[in-house]
C-alpha atoms as a PDB file:
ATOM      1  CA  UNK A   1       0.000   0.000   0.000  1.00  0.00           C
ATOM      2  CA  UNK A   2       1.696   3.281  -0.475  1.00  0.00           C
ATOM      3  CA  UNK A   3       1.834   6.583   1.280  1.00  0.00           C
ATOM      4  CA  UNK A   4       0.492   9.491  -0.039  1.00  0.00           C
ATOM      5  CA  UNK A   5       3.443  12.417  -0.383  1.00  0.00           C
ATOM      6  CA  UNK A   6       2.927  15.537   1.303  1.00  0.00           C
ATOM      7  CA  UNK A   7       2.879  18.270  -1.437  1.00  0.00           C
ATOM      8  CA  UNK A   8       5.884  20.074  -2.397  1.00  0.00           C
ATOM      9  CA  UNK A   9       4.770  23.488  -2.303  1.00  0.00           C
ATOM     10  CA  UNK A  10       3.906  25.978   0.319  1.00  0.00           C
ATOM     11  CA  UNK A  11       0.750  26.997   0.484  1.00  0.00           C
ATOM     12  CA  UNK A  12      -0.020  29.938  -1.319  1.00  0.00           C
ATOM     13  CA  UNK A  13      -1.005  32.359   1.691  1.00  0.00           C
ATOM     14  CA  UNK A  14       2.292  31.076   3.630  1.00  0.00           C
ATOM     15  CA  UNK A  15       4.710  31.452   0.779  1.00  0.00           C
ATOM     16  CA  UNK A  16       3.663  34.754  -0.030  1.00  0.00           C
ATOM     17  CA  UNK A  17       4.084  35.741   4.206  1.00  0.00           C
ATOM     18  CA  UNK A  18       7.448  34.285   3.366  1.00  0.00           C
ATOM     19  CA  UNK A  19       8.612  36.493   0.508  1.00  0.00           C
ATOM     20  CA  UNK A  20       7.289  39.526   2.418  1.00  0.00           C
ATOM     21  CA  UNK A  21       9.198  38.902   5.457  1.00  0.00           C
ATOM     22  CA  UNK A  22      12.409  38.817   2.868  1.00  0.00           C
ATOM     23  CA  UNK A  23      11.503  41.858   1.152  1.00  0.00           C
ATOM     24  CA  UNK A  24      11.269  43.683   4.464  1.00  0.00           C
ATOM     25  CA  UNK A  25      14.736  42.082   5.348  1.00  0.00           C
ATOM     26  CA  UNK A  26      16.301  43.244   2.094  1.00  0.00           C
ATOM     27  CA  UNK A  27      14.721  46.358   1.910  1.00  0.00           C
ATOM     28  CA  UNK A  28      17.742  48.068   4.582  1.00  0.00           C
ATOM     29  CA  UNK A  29      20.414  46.432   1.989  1.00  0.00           C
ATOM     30  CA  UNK A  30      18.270  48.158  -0.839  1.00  0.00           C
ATOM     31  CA  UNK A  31      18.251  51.658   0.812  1.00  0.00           C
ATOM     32  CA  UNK A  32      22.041  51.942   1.272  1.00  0.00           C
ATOM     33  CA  UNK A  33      22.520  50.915  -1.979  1.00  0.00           C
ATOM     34  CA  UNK A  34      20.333  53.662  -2.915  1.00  0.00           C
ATOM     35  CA  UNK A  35      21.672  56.268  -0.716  1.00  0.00           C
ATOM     36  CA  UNK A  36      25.568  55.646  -1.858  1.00  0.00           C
ATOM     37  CA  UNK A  37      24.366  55.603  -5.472  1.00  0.00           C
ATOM     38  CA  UNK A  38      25.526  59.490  -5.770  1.00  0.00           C
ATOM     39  CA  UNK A  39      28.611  58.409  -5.023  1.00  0.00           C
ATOM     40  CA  UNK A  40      29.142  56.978  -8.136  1.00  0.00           C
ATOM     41  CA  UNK A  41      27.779  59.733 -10.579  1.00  0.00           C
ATOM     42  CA  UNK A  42      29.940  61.512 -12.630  1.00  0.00           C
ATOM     43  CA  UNK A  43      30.776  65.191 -11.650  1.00  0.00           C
ATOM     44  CA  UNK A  44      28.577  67.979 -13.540  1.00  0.00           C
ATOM     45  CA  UNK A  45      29.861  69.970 -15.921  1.00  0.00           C
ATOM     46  CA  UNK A  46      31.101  72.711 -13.394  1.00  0.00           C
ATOM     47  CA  UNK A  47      33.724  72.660 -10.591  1.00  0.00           C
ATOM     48  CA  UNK A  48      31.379  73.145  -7.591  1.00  0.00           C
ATOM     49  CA  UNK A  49      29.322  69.821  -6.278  1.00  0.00           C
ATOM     50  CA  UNK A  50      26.010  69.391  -7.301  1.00  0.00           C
ATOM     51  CA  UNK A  51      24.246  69.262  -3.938  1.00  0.00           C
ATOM     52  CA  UNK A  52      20.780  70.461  -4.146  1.00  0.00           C
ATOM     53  CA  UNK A  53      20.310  67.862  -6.871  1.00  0.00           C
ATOM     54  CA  UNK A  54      21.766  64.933  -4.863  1.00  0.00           C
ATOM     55  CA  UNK A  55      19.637  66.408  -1.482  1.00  0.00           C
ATOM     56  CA  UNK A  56      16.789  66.256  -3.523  1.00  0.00           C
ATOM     57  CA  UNK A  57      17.408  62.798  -4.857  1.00  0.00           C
ATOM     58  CA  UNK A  58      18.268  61.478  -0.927  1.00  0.00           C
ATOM     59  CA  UNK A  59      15.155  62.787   0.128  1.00  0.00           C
ATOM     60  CA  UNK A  60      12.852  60.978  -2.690  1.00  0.00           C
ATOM     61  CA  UNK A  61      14.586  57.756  -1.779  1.00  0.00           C
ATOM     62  CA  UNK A  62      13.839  58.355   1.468  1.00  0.00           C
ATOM     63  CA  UNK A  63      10.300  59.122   1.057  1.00  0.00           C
ATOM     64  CA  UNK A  64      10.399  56.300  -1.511  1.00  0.00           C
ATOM     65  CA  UNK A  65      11.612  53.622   1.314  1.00  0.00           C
ATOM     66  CA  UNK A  66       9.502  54.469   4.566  1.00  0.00           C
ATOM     67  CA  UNK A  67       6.471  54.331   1.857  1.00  0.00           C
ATOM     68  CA  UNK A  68       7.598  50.947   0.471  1.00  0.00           C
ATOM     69  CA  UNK A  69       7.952  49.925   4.528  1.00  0.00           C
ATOM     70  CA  UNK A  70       4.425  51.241   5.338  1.00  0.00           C
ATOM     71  CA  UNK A  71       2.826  49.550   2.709  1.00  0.00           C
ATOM     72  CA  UNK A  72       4.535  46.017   4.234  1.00  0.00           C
ATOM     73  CA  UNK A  73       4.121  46.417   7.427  1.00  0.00           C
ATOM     74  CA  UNK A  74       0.011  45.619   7.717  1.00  0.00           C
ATOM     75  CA  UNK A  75       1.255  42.370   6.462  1.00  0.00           C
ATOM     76  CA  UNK A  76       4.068  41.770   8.604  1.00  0.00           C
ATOM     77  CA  UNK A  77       2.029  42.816  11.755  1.00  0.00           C
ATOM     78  CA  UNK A  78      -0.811  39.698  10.828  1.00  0.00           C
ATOM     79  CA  UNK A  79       2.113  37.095   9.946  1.00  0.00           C
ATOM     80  CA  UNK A  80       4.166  37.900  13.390  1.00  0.00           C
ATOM     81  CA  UNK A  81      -0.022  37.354  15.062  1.00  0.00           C
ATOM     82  CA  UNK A  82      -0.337  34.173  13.068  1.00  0.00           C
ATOM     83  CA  UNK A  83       2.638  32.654  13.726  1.00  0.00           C
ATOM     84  CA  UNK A  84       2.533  32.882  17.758  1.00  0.00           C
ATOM     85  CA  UNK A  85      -0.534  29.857  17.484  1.00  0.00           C
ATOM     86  CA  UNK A  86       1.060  27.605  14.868  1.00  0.00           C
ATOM     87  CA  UNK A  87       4.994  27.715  16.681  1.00  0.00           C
ATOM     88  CA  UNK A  88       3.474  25.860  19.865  1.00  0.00           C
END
């Protein structure tokens, strides 16, 4: 008689929970990449620094990231809820 094989996927709800949680964790590593990004462009065409340009292209990738993290974090909040009942 044979056993039936547990499936080889996640469920759908859980795997998505999953690749939340690792987009939250990767958003940090995302950010700095994004903030030393100036770094690496090329001097303008003048001897003085371009700094109102790069301040106003730090403080759209900051608006940019703590919207990205508001928009996960009602998700993170019901996995972290869910996950206290199923662990014990």
């Amino acid at each position: 008689m044979k056993r039936t094989r547990a499936p080889l996927f996640l469920k759908r709800g859980s795997y998505r929970k999953r690749r939340l949680r690792d987009g939250a964790r990767m958003l940090p590593v995302l950010g700095l990449f994004l903030f030393l990004l100036p770094i690496l462009w090329s001097p303008g065409e003048t001897a003085e620094a371009d700094t109102a340009t790069d301040g106003l292209y730090l403080f759209a990738v900051w608006i940019v990231l703590v919207l990205v993290a508001a928009l996960m974090a009602p998700g993170l909040a019901e996995d972290s809820a869910g996950d206290e009942g199923e662990e014990r």
